[in-house]
Protein backbone atom coordinates (compact mmCIF):
# COMPACT_ATOMS: atom_id res chain seq x y z
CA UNK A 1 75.60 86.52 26.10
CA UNK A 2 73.61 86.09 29.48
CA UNK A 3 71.23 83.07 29.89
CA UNK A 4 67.76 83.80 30.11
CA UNK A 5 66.27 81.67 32.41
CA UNK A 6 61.94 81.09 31.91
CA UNK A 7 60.60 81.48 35.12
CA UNK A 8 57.39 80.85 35.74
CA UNK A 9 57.33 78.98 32.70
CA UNK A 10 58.69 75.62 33.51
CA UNK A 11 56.54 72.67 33.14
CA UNK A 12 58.48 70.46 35.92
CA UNK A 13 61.88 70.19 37.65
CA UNK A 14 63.66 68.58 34.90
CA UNK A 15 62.16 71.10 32.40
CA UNK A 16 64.16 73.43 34.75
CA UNK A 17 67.03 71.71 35.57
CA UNK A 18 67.30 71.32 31.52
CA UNK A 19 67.48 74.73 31.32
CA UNK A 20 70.64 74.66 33.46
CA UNK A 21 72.59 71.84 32.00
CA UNK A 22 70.87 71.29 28.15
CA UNK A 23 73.07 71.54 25.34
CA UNK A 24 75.95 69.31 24.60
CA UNK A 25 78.60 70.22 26.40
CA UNK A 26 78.19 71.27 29.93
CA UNK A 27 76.81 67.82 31.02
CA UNK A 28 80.17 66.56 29.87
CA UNK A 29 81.83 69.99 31.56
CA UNK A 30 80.17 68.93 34.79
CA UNK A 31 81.57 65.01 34.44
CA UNK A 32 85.36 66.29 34.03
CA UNK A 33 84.89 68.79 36.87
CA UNK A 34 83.47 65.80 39.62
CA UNK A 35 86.16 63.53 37.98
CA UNK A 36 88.95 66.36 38.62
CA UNK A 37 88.21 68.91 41.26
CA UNK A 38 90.43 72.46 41.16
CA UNK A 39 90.91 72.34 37.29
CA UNK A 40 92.33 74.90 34.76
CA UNK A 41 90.70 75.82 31.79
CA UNK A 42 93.60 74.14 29.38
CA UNK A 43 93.11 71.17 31.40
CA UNK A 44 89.48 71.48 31.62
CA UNK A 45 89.48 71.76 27.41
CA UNK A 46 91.42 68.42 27.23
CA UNK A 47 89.36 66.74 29.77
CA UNK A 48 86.39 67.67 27.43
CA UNK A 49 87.44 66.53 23.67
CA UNK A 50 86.03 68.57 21.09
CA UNK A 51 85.10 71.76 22.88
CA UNK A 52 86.20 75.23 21.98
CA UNK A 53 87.62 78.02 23.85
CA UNK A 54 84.75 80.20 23.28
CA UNK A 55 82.26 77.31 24.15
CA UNK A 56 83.82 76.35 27.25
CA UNK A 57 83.99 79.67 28.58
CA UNK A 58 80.68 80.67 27.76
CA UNK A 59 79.37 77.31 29.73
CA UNK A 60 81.56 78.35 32.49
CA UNK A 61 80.06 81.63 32.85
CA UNK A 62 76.71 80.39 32.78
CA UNK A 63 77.61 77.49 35.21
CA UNK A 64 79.19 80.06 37.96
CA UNK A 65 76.39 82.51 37.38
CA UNK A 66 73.83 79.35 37.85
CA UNK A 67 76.02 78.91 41.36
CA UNK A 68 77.01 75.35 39.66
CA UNK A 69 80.78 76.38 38.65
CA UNK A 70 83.24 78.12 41.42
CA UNK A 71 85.99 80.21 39.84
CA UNK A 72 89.31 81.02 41.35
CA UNK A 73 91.26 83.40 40.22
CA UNK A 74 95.00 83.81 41.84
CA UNK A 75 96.87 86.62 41.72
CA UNK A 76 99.64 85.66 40.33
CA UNK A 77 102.05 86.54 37.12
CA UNK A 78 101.13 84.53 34.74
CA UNK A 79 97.33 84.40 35.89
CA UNK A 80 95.93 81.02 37.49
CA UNK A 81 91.88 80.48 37.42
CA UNK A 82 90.66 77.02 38.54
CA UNK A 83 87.45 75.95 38.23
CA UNK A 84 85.48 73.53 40.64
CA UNK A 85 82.02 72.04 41.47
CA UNK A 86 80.26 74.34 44.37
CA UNK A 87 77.53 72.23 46.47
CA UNK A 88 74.77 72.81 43.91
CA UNK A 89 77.44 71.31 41.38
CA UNK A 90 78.15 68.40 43.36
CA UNK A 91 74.31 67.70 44.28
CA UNK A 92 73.59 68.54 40.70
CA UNK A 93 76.44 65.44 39.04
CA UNK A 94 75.17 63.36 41.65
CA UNK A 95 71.40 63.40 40.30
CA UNK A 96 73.12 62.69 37.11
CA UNK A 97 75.11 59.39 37.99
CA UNK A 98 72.09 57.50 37.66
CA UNK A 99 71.61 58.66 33.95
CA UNK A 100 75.54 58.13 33.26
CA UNK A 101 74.57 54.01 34.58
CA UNK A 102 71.77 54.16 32.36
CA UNK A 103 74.08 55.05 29.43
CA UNK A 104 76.23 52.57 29.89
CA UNK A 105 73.72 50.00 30.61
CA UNK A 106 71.52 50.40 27.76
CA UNK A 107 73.97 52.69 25.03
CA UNK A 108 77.20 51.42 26.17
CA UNK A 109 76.67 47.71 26.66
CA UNK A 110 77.96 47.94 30.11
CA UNK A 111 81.31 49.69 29.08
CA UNK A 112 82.88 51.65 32.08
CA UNK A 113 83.16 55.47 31.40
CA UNK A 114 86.31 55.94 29.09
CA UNK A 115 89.26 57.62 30.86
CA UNK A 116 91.57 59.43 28.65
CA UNK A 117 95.30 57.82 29.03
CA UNK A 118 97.28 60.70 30.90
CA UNK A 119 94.16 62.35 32.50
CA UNK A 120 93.34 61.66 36.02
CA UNK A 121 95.55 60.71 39.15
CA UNK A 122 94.84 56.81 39.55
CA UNK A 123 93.86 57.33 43.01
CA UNK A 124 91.05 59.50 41.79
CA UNK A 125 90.14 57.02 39.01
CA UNK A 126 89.70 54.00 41.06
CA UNK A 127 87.83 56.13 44.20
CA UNK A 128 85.62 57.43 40.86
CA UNK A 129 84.96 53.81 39.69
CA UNK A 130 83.95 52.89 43.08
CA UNK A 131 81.75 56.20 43.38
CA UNK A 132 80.03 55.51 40.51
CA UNK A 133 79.84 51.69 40.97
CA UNK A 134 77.54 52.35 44.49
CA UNK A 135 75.77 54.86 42.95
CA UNK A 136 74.66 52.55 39.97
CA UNK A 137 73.97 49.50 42.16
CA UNK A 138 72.22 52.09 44.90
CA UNK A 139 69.86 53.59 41.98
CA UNK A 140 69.30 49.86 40.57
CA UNK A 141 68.20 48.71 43.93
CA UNK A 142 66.00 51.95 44.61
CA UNK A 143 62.18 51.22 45.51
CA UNK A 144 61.47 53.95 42.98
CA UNK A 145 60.60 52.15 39.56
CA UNK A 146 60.21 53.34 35.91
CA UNK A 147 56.79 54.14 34.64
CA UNK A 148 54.82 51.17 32.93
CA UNK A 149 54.49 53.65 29.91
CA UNK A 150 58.03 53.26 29.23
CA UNK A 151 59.39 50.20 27.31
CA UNK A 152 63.04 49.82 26.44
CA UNK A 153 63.76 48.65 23.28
């Protein structure tokens, strides 16, 4: 099934950039793909707990064909297909970093993201920690504040 996108119709950026990443699962697709570059779908399902086969690759279609998603495929015997952020992909989890801090802020209690035990090469976890770390404390420090309409509870 292809995505429809609504142009023309979108109210704002976010209203389109919703249209790329809503639903539950590719915002989470998009977090194990920045946390582990060059990944294989098996991997990529245990990265992402609770997905399906047919729900992953359906996102991942709709990711590559919404240039977010790169797909390699080797040809080899047995097949190899990796998946990775392009640009746009990279751009677009970066944008998101500052809702991730807001998670764990106001959701989370200031709980760093969970890593699963056996995922991840500890280089890349503590260079991710640190990545995320400046990108909270850079988005906290921004000039740019929250509306006054806006009250947190």
């Amino acid at each position: 099934m292809a995505t429809v996108r609504r142009p023309g119709s979108y109210v704002c950026g976010i209203d389109a950039a919703m249209d790329v990443i809503g639903g539950k699962w590719k915002v989470l697709i998009l977090w194990a793909l920045g946390e582990r570059p060059d990944c294989r779908f098996g991997e990529l399902r245990r990265l992402v707990p609770g997905i399906t086969e047919k729900v992953l690759a359906a996102h991942l279609r709709e990711l590559e064909a919404d240039g977010i998603v790169h797909r390699q495929a080797y040809q080899e015997v047995p097949p190899r297909v990796e998946y990775a952020l392009t640009e746009a992909g990279r751009r677009l989890n970066a944008a998101l970093s500052p809702l991730g801090a807001w998670g764990r802020e106001h959701v989370l209690g200031g709980a760093p993201h969970p890593v699963q035990p056996g995922h991840g090469r500890p280089e890349a976890q503590s260079s991710s920690a640190a990545r995320w770390s400046t990108q909270a404390a850079t988005a906290s420090s921004s000039p740019v504040s929250a509306p006054s309409a806006i009250s947190t509870p």
